[in-house]
Protein backbone atom coordinates (compact mmCIF):
# COMPACT_ATOMS: atom_id res chain seq x y z
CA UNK A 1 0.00 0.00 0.00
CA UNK A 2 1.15 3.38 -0.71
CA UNK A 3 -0.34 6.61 1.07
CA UNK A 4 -0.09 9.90 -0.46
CA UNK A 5 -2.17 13.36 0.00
CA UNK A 6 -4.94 13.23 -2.36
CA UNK A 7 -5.11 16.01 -5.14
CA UNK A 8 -8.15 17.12 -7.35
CA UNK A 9 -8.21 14.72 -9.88
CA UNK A 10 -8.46 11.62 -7.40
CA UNK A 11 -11.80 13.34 -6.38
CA UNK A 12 -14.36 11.42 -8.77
CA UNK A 13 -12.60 7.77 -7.37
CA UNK A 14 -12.95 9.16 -3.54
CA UNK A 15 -16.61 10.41 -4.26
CA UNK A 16 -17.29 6.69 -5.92
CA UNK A 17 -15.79 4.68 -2.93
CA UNK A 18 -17.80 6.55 -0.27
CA UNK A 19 -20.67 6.02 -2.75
CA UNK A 20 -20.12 2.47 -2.13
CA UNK A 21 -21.30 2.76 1.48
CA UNK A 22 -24.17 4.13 0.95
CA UNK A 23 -26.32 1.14 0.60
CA UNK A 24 -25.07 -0.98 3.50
CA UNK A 25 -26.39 1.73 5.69
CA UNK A 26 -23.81 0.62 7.87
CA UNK A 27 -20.99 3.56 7.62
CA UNK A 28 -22.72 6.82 6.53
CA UNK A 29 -26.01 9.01 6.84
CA UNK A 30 -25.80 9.59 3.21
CA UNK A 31 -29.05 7.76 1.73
CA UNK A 32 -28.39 8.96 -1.34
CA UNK A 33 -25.44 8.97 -3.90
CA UNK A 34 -23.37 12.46 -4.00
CA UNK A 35 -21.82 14.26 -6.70
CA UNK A 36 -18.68 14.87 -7.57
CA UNK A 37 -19.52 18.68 -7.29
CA UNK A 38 -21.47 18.24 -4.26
CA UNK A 39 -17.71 17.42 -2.47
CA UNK A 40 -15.74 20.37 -4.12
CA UNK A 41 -16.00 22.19 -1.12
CA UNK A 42 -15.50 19.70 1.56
CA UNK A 43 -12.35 18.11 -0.21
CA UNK A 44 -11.22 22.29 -0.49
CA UNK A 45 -12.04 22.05 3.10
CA UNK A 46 -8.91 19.47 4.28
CA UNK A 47 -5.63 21.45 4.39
CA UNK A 48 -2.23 20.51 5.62
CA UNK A 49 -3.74 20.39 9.27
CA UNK A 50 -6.46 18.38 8.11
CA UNK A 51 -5.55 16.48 5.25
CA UNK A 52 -6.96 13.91 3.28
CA UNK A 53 -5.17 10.72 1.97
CA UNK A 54 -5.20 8.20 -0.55
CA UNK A 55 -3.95 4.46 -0.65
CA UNK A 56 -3.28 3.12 -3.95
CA UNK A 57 -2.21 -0.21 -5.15
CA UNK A 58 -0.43 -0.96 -8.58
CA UNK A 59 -1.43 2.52 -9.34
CA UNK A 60 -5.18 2.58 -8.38
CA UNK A 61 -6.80 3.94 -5.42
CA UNK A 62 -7.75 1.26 -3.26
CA UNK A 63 -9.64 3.41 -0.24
CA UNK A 64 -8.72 6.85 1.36
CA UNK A 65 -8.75 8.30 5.04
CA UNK A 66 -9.10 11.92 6.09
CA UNK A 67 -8.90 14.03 8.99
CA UNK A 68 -11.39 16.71 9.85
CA UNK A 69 -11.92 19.52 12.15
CA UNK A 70 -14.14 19.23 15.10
CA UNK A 71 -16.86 21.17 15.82
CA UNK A 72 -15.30 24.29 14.22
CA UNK A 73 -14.06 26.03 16.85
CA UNK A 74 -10.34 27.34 17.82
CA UNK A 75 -10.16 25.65 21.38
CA UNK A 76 -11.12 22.39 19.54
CA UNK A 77 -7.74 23.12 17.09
CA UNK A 78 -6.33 20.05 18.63
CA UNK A 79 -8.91 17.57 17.98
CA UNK A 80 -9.75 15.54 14.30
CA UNK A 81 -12.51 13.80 13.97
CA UNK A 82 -10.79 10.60 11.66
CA UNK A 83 -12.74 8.89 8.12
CA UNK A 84 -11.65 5.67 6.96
CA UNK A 85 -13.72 4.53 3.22
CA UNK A 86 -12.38 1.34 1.46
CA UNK A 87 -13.39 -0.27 -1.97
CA UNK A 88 -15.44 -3.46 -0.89
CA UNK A 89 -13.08 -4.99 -3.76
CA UNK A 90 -10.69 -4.68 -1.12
CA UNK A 91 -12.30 -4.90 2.28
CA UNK A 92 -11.26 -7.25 4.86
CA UNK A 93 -7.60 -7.34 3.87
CA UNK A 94 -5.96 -5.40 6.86
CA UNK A 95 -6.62 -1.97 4.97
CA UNK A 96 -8.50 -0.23 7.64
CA UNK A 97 -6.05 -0.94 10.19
CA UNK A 98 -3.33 0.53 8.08
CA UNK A 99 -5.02 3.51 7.09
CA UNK A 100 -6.12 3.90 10.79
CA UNK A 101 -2.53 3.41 12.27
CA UNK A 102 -1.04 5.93 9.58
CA UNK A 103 -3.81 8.99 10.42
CA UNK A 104 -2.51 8.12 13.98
CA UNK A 105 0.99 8.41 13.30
CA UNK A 106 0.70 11.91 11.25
CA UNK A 107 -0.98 13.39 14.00
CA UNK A 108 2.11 14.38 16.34
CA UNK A 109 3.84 16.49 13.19
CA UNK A 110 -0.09 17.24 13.00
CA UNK A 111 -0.26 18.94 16.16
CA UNK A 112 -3.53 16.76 17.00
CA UNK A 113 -3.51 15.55 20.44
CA UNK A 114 -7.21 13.90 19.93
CA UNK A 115 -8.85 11.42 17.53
CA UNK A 116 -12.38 10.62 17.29
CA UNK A 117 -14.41 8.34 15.20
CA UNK A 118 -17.87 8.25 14.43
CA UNK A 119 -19.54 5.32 14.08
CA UNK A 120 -22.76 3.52 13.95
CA UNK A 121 -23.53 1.53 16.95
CA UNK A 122 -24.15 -1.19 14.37
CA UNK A 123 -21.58 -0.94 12.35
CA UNK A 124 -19.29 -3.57 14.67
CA UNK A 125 -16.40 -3.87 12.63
CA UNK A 126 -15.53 -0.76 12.34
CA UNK A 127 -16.55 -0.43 16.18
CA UNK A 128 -13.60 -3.28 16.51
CA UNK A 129 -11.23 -1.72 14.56
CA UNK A 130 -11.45 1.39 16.71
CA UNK A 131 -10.88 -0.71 19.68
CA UNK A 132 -8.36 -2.47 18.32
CA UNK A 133 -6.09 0.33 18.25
CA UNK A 134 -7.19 2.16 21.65
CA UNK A 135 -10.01 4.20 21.39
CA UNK A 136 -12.57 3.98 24.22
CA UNK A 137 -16.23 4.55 23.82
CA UNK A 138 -16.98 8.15 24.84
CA UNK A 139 -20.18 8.84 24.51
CA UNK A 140 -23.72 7.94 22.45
CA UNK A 141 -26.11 9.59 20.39
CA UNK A 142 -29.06 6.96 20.94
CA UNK A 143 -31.36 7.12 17.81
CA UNK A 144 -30.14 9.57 16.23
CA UNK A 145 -30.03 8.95 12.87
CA UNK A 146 -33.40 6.88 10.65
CA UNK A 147 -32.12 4.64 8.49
CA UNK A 148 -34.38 2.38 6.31
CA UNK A 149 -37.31 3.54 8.95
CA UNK A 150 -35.02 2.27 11.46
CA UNK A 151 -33.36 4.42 14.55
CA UNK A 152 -29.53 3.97 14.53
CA UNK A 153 -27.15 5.00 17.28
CA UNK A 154 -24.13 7.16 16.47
CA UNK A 155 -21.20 6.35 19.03
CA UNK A 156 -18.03 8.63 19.39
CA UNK A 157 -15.21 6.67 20.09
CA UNK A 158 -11.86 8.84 20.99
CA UNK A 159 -8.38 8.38 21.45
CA UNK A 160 -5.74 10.93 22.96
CA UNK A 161 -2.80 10.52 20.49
CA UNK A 162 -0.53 12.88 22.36
């Protein structure tokens, strides 16, 4: 696997992997497909505090993971909420955990002393990946989100990295 920032032309393949998700209703409150140009702004959005990466393989992006601002506010500077999308081509072959263990390692020359994830209380592997490398459940939003007429829980999981 090789990780590099993403740049403008690797949008369309990001969009269309986190367009994969969509369907499971498993990993995002999307319940529709988005556009390309509907993510202009929110891939503008990631700088070199926040940035956004993609993993290729032979040449072709194979999933990404991004960092993001939380909540918007200066005393939250040091705090990234973290976004791991993979191809379901390549699912289940250790990607997350690289990809998850990388956006942890940036984050010291980062300056981010805090990780969270967001994550559907039923979406248990990713739940277990989180785990897996230290993050601690620290809070629940029960029912928060309707999926497929069906409440869904939204559970922060965080991590001090510093």
């Amino acid at each position: 696997m090789k990780l590099r920032l993403a740049n403008r032309e690797d949008l369309p393949r990001i969009v269309d992997i986190y367009n994969t998700t969509i369907a499971s209703r498993m990993v995002t409150a999307d319940l529709e497909p988005v556009s390309y140009e509907s993510r202009e702004k929110w891939f503008d959005d990631h700088t070199d505090r926040y940035p956004l990466w993609v993993a290729e393989e032979n040449g072709a992006i194979t999933s990404w993971v991004s960092l993001q601002p939380f909540y918007g506010r200066e005393a939250y500077k040091h705090t990234a909420e973290v976004s791991i999308y993979i191809d379901p081509a390549f699912r289940g072959a250790g990607l997350g955990k690289k990809l998850l263990q990388a956006a942890i390692d940036e984050c010291a020359g980062l300056d981010i002393y805090t990780l969270l994830g967001f994550v559907f209380g039923h979406n248990e592997p990713s739940i277990r990946l989180f785990e897996r490398f230290g993050f601690s459940r620290w809070g629940t939003f029960p029912g928060i989100a309707e999926l497929e007429g069906v409440e869904r829980d939204l559970v922060i999981l965080g991590k001090r990295v510093k």
